[in-house]
C-alpha atoms as a PDB file:
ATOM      1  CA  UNK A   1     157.191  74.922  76.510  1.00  0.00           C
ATOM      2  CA  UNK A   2     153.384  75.057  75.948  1.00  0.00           C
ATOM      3  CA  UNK A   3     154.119  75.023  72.406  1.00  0.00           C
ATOM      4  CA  UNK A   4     156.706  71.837  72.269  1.00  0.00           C
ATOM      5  CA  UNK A   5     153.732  70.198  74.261  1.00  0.00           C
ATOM      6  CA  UNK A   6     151.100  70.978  72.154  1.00  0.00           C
ATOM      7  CA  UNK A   7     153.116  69.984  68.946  1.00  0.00           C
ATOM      8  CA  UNK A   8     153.688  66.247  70.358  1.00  0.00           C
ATOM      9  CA  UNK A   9     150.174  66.045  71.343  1.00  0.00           C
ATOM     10  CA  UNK A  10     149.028  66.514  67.284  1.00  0.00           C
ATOM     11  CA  UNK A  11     152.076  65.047  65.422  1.00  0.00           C
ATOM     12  CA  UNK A  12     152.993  62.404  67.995  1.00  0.00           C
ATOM     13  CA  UNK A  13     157.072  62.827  67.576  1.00  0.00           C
ATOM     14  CA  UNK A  14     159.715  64.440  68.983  1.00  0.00           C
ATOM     15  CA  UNK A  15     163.431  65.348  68.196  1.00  0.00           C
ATOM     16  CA  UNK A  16     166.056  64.989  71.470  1.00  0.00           C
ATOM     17  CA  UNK A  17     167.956  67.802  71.943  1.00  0.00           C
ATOM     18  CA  UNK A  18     170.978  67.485  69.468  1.00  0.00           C
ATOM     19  CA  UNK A  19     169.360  65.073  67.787  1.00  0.00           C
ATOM     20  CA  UNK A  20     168.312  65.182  64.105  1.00  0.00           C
ATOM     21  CA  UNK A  21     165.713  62.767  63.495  1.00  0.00           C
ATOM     22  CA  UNK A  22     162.020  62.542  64.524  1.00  0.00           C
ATOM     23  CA  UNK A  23     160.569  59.930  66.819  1.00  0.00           C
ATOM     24  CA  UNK A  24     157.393  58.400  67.249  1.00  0.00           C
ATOM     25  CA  UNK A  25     155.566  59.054  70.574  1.00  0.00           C
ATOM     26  CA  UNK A  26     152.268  57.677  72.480  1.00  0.00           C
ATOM     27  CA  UNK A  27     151.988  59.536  74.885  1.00  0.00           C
ATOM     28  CA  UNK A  28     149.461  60.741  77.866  1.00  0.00           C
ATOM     29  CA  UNK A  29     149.667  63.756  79.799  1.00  0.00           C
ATOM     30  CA  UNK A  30     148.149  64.119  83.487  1.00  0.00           C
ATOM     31  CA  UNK A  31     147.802  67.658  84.380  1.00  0.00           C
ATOM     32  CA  UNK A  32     146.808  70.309  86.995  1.00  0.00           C
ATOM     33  CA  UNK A  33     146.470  73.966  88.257  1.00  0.00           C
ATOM     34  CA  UNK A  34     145.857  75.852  90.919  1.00  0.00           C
ATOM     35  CA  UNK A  35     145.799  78.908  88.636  1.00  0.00           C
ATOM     36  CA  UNK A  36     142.401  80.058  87.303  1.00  0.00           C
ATOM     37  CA  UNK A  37     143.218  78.738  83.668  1.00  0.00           C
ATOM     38  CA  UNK A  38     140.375  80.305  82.161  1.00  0.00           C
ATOM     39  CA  UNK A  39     141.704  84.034  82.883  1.00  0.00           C
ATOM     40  CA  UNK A  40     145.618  82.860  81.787  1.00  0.00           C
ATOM     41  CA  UNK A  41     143.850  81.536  78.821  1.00  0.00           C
ATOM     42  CA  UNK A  42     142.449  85.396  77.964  1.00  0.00           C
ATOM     43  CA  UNK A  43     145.221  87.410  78.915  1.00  0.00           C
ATOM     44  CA  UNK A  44     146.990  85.088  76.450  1.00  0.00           C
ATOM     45  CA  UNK A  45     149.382  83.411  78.858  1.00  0.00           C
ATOM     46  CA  UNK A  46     147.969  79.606  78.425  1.00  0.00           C
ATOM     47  CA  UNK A  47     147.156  78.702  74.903  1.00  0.00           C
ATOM     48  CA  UNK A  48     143.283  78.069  73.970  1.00  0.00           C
ATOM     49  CA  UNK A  49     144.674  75.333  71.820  1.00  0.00           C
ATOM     50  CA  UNK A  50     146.523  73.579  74.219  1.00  0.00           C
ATOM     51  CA  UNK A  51     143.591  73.426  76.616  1.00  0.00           C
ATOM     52  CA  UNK A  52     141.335  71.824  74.191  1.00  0.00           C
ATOM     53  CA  UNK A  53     144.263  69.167  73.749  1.00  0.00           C
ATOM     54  CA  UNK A  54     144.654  68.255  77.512  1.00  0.00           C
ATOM     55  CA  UNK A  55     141.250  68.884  78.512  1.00  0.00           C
ATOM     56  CA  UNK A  56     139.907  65.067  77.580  1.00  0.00           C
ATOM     57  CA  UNK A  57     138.569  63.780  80.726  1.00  0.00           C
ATOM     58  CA  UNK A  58     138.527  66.963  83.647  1.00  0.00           C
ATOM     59  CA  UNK A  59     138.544  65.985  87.319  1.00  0.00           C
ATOM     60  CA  UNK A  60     137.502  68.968  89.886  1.00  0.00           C
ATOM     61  CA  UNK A  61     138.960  68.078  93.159  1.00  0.00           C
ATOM     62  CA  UNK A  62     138.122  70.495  96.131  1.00  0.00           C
ATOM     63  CA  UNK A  63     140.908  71.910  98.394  1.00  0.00           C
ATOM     64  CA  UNK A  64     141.610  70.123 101.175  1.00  0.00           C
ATOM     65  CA  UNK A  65     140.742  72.425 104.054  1.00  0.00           C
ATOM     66  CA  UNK A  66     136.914  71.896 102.378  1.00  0.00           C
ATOM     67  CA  UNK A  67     136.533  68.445 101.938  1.00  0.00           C
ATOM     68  CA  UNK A  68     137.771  65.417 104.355  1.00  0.00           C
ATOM     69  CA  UNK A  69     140.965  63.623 102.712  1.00  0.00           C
ATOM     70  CA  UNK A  70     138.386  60.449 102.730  1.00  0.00           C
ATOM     71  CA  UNK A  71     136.277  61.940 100.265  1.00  0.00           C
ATOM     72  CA  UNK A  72     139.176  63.057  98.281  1.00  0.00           C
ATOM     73  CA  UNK A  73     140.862  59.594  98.017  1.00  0.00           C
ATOM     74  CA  UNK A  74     137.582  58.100  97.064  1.00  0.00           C
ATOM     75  CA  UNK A  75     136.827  60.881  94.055  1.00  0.00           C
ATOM     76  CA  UNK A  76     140.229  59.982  92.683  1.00  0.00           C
ATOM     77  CA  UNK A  77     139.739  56.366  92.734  1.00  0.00           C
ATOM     78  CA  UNK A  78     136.614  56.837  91.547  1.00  0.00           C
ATOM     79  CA  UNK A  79     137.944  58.548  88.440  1.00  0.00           C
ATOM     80  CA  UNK A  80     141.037  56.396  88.127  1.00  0.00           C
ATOM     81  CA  UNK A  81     138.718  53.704  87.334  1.00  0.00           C
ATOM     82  CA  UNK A  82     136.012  55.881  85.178  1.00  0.00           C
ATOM     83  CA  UNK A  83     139.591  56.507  83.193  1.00  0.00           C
ATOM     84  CA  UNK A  84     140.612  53.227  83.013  1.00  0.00           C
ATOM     85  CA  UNK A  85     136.949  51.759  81.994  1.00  0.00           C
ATOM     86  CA  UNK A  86     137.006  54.472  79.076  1.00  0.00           C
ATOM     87  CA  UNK A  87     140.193  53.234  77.621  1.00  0.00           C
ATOM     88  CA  UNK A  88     138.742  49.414  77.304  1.00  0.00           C
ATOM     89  CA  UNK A  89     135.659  51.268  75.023  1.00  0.00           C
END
């Protein structure tokens, strides 16, 4: 899988299943962890290349049981519009 995803993130096509010809993709990719992606990344299970691909704009939220949900909400609002304001630029 990681390596499907990385190759539409640099050629910006894909092929359905069964299908033969390539189509063009823009696409953006919202993801997260709970793993600690730097170790998967050196025992070789997450690709370095990958990472580099997806990680554009990071956003560090804390666990709940060590923030209040308030503050949570807000930080993701907060970078929903940070997000949106860089994409105007």
């Amino acid at each position: 899988m990681q390596v499907k995803l990385l190759r539409v993130t640099q050629e910006k096509k894909i092929e359905r299943v069964g299908g033969n010809q390539e189509i063009d993709v823009d696409v953006r990719i919202i993801s997260a962890t709970n793993q600690p992606i730097n170790e998967k990344i050196s025992r070789g299970e997450f690709r370095l290349e990958l990472y580099y691909r997806l990680n554009v704009v990071p956003i560090h939220i804390p666990p709940c049981e060590r923030e209040s949900m308030t503050f949570q909400f807000s930080l993701i609002s907060l970078s929903t519009a940070s997000i949106v304001n860089l994409e105007k630029t």
